[in-house]
C-alpha atoms as a PDB file:
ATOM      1  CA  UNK A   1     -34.783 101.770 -19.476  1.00  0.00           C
ATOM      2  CA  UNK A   2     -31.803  99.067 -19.573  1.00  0.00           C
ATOM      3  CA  UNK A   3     -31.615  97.176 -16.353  1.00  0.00           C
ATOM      4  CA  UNK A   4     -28.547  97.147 -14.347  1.00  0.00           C
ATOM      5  CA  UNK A   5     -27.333  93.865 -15.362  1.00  0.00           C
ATOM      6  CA  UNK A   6     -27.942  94.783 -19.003  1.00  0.00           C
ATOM      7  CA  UNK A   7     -25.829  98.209 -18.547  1.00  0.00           C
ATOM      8  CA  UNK A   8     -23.065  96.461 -17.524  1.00  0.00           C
ATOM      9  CA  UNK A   9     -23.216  93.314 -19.938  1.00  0.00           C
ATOM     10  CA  UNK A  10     -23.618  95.889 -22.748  1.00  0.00           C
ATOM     11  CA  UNK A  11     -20.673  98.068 -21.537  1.00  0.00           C
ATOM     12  CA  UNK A  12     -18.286  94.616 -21.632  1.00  0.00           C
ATOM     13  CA  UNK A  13     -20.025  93.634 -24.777  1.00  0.00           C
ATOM     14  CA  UNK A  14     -20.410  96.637 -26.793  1.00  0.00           C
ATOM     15  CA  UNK A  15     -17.553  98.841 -26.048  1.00  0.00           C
ATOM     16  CA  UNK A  16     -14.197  99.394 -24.625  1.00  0.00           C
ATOM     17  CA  UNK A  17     -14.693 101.173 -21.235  1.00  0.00           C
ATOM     18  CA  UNK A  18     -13.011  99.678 -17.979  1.00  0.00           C
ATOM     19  CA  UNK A  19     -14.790  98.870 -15.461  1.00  0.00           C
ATOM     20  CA  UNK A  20     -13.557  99.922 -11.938  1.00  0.00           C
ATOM     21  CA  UNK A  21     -15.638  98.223  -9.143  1.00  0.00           C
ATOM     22  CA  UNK A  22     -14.577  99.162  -5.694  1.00  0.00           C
ATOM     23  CA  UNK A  23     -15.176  96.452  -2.921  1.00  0.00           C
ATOM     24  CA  UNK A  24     -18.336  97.467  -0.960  1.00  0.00           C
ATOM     25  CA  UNK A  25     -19.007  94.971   2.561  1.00  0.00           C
ATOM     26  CA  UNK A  26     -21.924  96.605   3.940  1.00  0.00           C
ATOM     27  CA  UNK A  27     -25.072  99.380   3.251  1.00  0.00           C
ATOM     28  CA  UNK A  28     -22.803 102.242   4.551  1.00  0.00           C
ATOM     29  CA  UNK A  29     -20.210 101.737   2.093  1.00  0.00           C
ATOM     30  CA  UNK A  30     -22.529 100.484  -0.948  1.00  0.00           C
ATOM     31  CA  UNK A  31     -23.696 103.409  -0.633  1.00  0.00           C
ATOM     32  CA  UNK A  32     -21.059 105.803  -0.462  1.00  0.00           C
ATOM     33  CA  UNK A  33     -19.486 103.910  -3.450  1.00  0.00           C
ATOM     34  CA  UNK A  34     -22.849 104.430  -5.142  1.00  0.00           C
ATOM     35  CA  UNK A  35     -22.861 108.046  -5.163  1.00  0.00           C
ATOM     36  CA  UNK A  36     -19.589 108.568  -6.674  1.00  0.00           C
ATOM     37  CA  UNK A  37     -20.327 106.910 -10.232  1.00  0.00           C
ATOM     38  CA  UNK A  38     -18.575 103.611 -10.832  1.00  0.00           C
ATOM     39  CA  UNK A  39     -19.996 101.631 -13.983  1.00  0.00           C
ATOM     40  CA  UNK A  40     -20.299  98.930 -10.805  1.00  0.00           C
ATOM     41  CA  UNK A  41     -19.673  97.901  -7.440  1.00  0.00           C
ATOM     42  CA  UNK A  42     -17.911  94.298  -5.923  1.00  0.00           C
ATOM     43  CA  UNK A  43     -19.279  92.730  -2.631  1.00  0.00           C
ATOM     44  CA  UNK A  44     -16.467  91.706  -1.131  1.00  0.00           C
ATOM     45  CA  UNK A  45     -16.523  88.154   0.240  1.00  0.00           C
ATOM     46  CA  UNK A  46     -13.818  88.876   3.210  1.00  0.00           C
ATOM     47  CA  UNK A  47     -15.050  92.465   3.536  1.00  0.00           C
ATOM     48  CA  UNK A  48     -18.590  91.203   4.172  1.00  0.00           C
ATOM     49  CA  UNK A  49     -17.814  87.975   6.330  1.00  0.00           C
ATOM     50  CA  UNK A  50     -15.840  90.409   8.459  1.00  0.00           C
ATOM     51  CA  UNK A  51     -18.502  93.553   8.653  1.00  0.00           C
ATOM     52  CA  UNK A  52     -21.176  90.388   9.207  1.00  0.00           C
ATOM     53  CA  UNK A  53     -19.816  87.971  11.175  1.00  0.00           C
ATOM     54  CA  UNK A  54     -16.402  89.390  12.278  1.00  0.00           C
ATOM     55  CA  UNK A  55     -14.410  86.410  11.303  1.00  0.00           C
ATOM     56  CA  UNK A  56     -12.634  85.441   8.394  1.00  0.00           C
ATOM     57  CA  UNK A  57     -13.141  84.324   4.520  1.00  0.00           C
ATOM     58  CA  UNK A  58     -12.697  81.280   5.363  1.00  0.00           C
ATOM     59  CA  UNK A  59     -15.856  79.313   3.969  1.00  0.00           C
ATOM     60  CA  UNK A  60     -17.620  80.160   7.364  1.00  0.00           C
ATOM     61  CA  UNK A  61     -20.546  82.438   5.549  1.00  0.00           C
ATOM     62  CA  UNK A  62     -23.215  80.587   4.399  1.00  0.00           C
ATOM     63  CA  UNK A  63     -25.399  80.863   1.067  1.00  0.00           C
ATOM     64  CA  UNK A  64     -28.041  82.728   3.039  1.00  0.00           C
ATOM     65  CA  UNK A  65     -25.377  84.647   5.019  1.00  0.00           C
ATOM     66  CA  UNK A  66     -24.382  86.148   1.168  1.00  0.00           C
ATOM     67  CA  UNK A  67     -27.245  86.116  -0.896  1.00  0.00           C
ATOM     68  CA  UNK A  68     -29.577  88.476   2.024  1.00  0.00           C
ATOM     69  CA  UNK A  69     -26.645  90.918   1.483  1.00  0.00           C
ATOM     70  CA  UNK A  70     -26.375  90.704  -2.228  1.00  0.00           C
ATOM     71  CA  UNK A  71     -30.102  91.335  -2.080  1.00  0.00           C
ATOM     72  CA  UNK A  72     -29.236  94.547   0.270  1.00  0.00           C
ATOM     73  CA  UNK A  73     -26.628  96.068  -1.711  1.00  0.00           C
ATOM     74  CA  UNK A  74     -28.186  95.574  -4.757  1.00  0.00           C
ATOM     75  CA  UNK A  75     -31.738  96.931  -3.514  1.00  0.00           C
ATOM     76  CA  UNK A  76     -29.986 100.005  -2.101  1.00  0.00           C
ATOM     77  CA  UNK A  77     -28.182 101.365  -5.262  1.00  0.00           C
ATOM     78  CA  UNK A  78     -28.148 101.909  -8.995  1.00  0.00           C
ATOM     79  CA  UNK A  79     -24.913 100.835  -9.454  1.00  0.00           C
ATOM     80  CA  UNK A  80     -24.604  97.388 -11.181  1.00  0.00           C
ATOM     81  CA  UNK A  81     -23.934  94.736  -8.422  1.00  0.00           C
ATOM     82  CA  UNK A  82     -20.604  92.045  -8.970  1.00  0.00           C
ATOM     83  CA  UNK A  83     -21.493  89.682  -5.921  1.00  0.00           C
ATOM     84  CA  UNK A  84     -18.842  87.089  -4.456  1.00  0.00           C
ATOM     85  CA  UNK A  85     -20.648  83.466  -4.709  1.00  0.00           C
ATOM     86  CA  UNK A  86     -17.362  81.541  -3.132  1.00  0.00           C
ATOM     87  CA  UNK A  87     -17.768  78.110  -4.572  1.00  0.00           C
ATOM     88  CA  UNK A  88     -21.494  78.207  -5.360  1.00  0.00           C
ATOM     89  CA  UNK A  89     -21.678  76.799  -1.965  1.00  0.00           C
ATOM     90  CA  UNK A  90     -22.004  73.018  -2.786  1.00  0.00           C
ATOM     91  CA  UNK A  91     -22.261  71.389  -6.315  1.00  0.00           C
ATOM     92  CA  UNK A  92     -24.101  71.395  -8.954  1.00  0.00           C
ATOM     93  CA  UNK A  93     -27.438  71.809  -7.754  1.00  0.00           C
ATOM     94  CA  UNK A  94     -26.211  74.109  -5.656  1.00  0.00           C
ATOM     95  CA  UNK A  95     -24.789  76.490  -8.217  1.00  0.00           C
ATOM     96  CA  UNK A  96     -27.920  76.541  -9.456  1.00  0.00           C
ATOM     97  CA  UNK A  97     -29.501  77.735  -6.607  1.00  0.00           C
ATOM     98  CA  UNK A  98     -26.984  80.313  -5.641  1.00  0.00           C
ATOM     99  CA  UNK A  99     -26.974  81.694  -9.581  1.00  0.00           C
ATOM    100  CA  UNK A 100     -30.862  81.998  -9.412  1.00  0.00           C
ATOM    101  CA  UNK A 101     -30.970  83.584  -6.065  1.00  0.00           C
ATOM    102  CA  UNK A 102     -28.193  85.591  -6.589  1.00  0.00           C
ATOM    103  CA  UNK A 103     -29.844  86.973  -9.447  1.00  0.00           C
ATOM    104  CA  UNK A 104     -33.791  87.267  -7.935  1.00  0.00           C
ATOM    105  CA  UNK A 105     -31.708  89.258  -5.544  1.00  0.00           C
ATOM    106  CA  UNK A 106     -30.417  91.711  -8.323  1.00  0.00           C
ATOM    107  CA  UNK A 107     -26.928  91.087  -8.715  1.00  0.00           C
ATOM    108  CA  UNK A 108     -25.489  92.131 -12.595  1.00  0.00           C
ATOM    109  CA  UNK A 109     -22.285  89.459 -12.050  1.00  0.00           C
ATOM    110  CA  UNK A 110     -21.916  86.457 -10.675  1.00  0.00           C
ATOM    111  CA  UNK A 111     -18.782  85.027  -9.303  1.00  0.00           C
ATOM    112  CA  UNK A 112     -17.307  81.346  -8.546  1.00  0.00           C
ATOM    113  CA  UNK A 113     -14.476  79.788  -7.812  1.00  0.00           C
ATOM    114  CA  UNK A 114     -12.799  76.078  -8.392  1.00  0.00           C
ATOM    115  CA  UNK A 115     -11.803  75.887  -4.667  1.00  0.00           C
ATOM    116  CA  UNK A 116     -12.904  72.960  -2.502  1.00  0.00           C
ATOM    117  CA  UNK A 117     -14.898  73.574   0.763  1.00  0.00           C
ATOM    118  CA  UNK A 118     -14.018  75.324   2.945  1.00  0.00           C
ATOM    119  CA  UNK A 119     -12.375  78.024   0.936  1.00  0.00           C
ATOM    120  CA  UNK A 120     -10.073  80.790   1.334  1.00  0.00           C
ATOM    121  CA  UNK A 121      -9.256  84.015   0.377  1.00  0.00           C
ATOM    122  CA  UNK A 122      -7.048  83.795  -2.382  1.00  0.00           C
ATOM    123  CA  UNK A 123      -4.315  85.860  -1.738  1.00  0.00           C
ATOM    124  CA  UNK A 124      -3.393  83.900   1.430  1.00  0.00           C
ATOM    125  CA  UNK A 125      -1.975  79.943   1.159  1.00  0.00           C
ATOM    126  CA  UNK A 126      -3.478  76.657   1.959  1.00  0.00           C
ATOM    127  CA  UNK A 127      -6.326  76.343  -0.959  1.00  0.00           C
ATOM    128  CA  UNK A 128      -7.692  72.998  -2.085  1.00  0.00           C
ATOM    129  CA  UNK A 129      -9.015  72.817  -5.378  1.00  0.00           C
ATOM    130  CA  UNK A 130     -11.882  70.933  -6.733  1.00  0.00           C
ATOM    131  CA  UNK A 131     -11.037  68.502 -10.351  1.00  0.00           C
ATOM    132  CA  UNK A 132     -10.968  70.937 -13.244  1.00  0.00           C
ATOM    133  CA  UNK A 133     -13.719  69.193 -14.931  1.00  0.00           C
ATOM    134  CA  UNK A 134     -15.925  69.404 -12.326  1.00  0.00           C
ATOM    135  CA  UNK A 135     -15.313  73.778 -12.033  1.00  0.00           C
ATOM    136  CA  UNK A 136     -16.540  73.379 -15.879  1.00  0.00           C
ATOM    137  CA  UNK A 137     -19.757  71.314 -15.104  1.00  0.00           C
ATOM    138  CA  UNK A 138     -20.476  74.596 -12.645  1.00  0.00           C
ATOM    139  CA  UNK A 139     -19.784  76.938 -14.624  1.00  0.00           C
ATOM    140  CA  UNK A 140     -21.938  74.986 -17.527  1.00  0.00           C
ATOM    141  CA  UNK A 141     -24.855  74.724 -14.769  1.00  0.00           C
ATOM    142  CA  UNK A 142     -24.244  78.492 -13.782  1.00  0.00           C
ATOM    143  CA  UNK A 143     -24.797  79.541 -17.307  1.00  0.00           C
ATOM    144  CA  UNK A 144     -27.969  77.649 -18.273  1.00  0.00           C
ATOM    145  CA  UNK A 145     -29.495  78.444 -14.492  1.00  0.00           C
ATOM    146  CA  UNK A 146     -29.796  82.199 -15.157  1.00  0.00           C
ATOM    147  CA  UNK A 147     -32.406  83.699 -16.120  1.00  0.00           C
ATOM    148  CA  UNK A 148     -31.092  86.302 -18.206  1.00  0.00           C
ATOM    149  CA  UNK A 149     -27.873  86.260 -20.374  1.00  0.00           C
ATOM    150  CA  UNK A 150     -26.898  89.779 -19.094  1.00  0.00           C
ATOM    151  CA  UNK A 151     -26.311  88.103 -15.622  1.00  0.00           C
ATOM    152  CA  UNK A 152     -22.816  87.754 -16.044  1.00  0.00           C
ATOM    153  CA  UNK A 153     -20.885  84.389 -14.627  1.00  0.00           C
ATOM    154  CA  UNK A 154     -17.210  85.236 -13.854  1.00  0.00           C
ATOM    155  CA  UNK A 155     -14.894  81.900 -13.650  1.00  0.00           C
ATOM    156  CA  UNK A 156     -12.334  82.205 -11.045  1.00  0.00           C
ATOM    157  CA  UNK A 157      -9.541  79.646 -10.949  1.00  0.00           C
ATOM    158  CA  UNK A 158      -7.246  79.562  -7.693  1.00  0.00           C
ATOM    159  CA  UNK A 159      -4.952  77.882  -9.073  1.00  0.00           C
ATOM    160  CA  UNK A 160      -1.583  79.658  -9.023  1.00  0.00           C
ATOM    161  CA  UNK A 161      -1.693  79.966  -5.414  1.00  0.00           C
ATOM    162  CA  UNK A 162      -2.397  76.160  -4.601  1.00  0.00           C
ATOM    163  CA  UNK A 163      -0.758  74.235  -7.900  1.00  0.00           C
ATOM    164  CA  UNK A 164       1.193  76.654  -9.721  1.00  0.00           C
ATOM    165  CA  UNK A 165       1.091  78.583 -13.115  1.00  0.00           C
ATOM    166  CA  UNK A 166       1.030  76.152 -15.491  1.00  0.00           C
ATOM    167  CA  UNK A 167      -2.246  74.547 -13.952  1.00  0.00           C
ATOM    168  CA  UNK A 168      -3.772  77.994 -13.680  1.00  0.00           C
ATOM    169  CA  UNK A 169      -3.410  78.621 -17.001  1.00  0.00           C
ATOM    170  CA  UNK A 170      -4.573  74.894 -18.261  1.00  0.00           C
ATOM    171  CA  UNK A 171      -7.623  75.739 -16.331  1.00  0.00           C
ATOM    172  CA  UNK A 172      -8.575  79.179 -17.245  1.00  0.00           C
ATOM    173  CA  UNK A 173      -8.466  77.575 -21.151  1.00  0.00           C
ATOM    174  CA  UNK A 174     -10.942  75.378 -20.071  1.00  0.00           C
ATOM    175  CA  UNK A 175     -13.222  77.614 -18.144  1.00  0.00           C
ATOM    176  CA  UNK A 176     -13.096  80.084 -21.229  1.00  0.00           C
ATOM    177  CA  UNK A 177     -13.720  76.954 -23.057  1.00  0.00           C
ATOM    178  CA  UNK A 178     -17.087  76.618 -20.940  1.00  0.00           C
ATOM    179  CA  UNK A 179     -18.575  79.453 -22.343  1.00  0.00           C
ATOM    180  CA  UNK A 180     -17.853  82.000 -18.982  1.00  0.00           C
ATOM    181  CA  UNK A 181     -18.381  85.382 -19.641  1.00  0.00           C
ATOM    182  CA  UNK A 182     -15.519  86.658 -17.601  1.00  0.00           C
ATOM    183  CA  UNK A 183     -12.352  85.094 -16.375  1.00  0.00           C
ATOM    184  CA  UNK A 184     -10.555  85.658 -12.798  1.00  0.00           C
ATOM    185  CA  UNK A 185      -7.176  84.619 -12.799  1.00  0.00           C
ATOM    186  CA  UNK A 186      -6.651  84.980  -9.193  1.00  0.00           C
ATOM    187  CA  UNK A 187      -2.986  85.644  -7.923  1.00  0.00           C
ATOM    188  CA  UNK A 188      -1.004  86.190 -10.072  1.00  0.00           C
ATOM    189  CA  UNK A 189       2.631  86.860  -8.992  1.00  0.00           C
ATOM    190  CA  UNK A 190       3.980  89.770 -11.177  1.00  0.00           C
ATOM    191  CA  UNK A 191       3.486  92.197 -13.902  1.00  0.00           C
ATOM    192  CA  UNK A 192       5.034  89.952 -16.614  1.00  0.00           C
ATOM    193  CA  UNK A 193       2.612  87.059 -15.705  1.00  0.00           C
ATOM    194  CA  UNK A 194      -0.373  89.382 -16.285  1.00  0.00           C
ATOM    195  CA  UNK A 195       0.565  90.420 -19.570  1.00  0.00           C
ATOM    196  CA  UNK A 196       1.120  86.353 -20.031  1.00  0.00           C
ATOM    197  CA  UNK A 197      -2.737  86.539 -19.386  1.00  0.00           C
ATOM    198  CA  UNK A 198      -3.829  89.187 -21.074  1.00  0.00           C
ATOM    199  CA  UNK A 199      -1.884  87.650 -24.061  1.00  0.00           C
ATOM    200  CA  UNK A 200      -3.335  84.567 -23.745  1.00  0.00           C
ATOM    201  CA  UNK A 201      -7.298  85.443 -23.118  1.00  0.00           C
ATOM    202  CA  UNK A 202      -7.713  89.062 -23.745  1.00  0.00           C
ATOM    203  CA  UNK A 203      -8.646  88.435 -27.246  1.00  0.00           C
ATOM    204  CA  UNK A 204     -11.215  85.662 -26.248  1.00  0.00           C
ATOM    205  CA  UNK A 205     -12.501  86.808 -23.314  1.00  0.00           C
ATOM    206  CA  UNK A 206     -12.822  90.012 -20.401  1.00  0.00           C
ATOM    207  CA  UNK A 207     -10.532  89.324 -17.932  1.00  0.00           C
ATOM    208  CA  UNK A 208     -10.766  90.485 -13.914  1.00  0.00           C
ATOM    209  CA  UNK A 209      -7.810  91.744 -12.340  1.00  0.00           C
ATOM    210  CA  UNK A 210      -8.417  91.742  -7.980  1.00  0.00           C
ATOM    211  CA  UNK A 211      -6.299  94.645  -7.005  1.00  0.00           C
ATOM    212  CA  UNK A 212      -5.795  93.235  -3.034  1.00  0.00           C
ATOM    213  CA  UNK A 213      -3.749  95.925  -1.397  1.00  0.00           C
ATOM    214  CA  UNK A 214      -1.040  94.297   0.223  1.00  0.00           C
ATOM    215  CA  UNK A 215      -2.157  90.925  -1.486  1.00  0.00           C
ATOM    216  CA  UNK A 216       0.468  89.065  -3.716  1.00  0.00           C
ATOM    217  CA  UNK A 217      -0.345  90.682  -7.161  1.00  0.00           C
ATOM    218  CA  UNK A 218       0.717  93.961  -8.211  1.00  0.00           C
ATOM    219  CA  UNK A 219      -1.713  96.915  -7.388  1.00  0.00           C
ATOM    220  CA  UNK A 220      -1.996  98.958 -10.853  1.00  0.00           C
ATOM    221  CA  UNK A 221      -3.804 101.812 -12.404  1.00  0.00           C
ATOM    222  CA  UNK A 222      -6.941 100.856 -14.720  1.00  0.00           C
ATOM    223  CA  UNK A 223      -5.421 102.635 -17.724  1.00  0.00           C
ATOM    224  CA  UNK A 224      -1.939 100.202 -17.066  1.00  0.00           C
ATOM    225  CA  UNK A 225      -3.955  97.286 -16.677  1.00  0.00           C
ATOM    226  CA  UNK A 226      -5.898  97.909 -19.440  1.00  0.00           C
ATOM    227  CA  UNK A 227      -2.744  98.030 -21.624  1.00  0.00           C
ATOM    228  CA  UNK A 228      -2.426  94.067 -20.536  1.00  0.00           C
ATOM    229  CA  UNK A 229      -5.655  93.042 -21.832  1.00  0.00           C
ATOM    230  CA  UNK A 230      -7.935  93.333 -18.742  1.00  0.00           C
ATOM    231  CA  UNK A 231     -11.039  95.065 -18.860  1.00  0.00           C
ATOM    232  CA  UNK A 232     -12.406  94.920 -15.433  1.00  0.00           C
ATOM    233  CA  UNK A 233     -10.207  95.886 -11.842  1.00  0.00           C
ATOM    234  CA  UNK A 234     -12.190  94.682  -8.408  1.00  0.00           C
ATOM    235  CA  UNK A 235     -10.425  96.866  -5.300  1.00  0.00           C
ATOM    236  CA  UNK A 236     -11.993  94.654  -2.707  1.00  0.00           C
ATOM    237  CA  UNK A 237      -9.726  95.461   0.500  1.00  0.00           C
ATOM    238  CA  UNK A 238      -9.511  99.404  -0.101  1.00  0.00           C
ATOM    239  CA  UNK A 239     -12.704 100.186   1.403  1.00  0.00           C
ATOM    240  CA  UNK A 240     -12.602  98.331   4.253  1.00  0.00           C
ATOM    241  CA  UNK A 241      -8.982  98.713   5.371  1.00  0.00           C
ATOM    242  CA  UNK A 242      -9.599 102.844   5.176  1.00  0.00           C
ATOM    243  CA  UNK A 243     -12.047 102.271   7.670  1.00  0.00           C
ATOM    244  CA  UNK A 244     -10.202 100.039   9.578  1.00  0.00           C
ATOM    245  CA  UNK A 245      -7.531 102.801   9.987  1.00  0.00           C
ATOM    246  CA  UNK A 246      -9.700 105.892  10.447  1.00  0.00           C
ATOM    247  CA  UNK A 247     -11.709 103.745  13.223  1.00  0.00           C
ATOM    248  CA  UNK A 248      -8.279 103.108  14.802  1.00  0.00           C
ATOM    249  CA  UNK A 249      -7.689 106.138  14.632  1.00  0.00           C
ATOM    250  CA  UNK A 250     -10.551 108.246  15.826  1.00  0.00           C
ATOM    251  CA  UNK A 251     -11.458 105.413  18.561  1.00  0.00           C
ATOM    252  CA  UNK A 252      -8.200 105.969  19.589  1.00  0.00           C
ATOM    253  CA  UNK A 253      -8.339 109.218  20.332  1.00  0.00           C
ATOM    254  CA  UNK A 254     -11.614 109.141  21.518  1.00  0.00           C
ATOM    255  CA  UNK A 255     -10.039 107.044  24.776  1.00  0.00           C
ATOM    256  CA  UNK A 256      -6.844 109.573  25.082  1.00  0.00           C
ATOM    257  CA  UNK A 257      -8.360 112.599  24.337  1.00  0.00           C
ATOM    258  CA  UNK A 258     -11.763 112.171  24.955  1.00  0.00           C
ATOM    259  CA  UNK A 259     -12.142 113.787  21.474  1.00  0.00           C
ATOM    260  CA  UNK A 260     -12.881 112.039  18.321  1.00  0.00           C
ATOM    261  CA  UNK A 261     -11.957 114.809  16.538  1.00  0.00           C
ATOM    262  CA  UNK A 262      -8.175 114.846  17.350  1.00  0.00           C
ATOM    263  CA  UNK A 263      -7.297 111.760  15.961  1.00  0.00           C
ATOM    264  CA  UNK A 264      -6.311 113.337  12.331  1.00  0.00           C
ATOM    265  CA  UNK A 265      -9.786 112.151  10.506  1.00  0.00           C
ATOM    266  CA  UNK A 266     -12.032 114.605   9.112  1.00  0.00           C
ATOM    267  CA  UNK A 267     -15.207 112.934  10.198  1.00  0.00           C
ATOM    268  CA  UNK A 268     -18.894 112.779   8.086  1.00  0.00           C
ATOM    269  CA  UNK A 269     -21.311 115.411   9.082  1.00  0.00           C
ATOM    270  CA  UNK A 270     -24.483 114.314  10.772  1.00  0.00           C
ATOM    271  CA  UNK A 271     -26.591 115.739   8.077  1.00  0.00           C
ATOM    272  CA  UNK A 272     -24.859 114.505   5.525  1.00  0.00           C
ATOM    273  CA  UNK A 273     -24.912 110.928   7.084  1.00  0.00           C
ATOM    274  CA  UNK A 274     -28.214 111.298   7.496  1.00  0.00           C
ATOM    275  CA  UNK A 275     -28.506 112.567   3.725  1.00  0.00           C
ATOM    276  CA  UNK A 276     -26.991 109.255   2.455  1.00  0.00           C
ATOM    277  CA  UNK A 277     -28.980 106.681   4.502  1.00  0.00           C
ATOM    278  CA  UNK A 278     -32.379 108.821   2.724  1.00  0.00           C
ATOM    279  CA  UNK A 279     -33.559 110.010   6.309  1.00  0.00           C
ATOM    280  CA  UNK A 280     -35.223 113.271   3.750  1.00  0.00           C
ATOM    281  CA  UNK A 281     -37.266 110.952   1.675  1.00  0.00           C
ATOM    282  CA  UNK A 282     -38.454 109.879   5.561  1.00  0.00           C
ATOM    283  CA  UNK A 283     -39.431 113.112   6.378  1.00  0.00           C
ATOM    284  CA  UNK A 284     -41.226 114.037   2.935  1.00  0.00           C
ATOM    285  CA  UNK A 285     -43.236 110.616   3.199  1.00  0.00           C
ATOM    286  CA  UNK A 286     -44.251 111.567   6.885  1.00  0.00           C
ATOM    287  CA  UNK A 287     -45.309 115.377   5.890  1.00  0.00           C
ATOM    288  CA  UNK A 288     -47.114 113.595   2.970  1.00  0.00           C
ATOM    289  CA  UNK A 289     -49.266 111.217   5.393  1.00  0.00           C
ATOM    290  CA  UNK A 290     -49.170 112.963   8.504  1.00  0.00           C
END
């Protein structure tokens, strides 16, 4: 049986199926997303600082913060695992660190970014960027650290947002150039832009498109961002900004009402909540020993 990380490397590799990952933060909604069949899942960076720490992606997670949770989500589904790494959380020795333990933990994919501590999420402004050269040493390191060469680095460059489209696409060269096995253009402005990319890459490399609803770039359908060369769509912010709303909502009218049940959610069963967390494989195991 192929592991997880060599389903998904084969899948890039070997065919031409999208991949639709949908941005899990914590165990509840790993596993939801597990159940329904994605050929993977993304562990959001913000999404998990937030569910974790309740703050935001703002470099304030540490490597031990992200890797236990990796090692969570992973452990707790079949779906392949793509794990936000930030900046490999130092420099090269670092990176090496983070790409072994990230992988120990069972993640399939791997990403890291060329900002500069402390990062930020890349849809909002202020990012500092480290020297292009030194994003290729890590992603040089990243490679020869794995293990396996179905763990999967992706290369994200935050350029555009910080120093503008000409330097993001000087450095995504570069990091394809490196040997990455997936590129993350992060940010880009507008539709024609991403068919600039797709032009420019698609041929060479899988590129990542991060569908951030109500982020800067263009939320699309897989099938129209397929047509621009991409072959992979993260939806990081959809999970938890569903919940965010229902919670509003129900908590809401929890405090008017006194009902939770007014607020216009349809809420999870007990049972079946209790279905997904496995609390039936508790109750077999207990019969079996008891």
């Amino acid at each position: 049986m192929q592991s997880k990380s060599a389903t998904l490397a084969s899948k890039l590799r070997n065919t031409d199926e999208f991949i639709v990952a949908p941005g899990v933060y914590d165990m509840i909604s790993a596993k939801m997303a597990d159940r329904v069949g994605f050929h993977a899942l993304y562990m959001t960076g913000s999404g998990t600082v937030a569910s974790h720490l309740g703050l935001p992606d703002a470099g304030i997670a540490t490597y031990t913060d992200m890797v236990s949770r990796a090692g969570r989500v992973a452990g707790g589904t079949q779906t392949p695992l793509i794990a936000d790494a930030d900046t490999g959380y130092g420099g090269p020795v670092n990176v090496r660190e983070t790409v072994r333990g990230y992988e120990m933990a069972g993640v399939s994919a791997i990403q890291i970014e060329d900002q500069d501590f402390p990062k930020k999420c890349g849809h909002l402004s202020g990012h500092k960027l480290i020297p292009a050269e030194d994003m290729v040493t890590k992603i040089k390191v990243a490679l020869d650290s794995r293990l396996s060469d179905d763990t999967l680095i992706i290369a994200r460059t935050d350029a555009r947002k910080a120093l503008g489209r000409d330097e993001a696409m000087l450095r995504s060269e570069l990091y394809v150039k490196a040997g990455a096995d997936v590129l993350f253009y992060e940010a880009p402005s507008n539709v024609d832009e991403m068919r600039e990319i797709g032009s420019r890459f698609g041929r060479d490399i899988p590129l990542l498109s991060n569908m951030v609803n109500g982020g800067v770039t263009p939320v699309m359908k897989p099938e129209e961002l397929a047509d621009l060369g991409y072959r992979i769509a993260i939806f990081p912010s959809a999970g938890f900004l569903a919940t965010c709303n229902a919670l509003n909502a129900v908590y809401g009218s929890l405090k008017q009402d006194g009902d939770a049940e007014t607020g216009g959610v349809d809420l999870f069963s007990f049972g079946e909540f209790n279905d997904l967390m496995g609390f039936n494989d508790i109750v077999e195991f207990e019969e079996r020993y008891n």
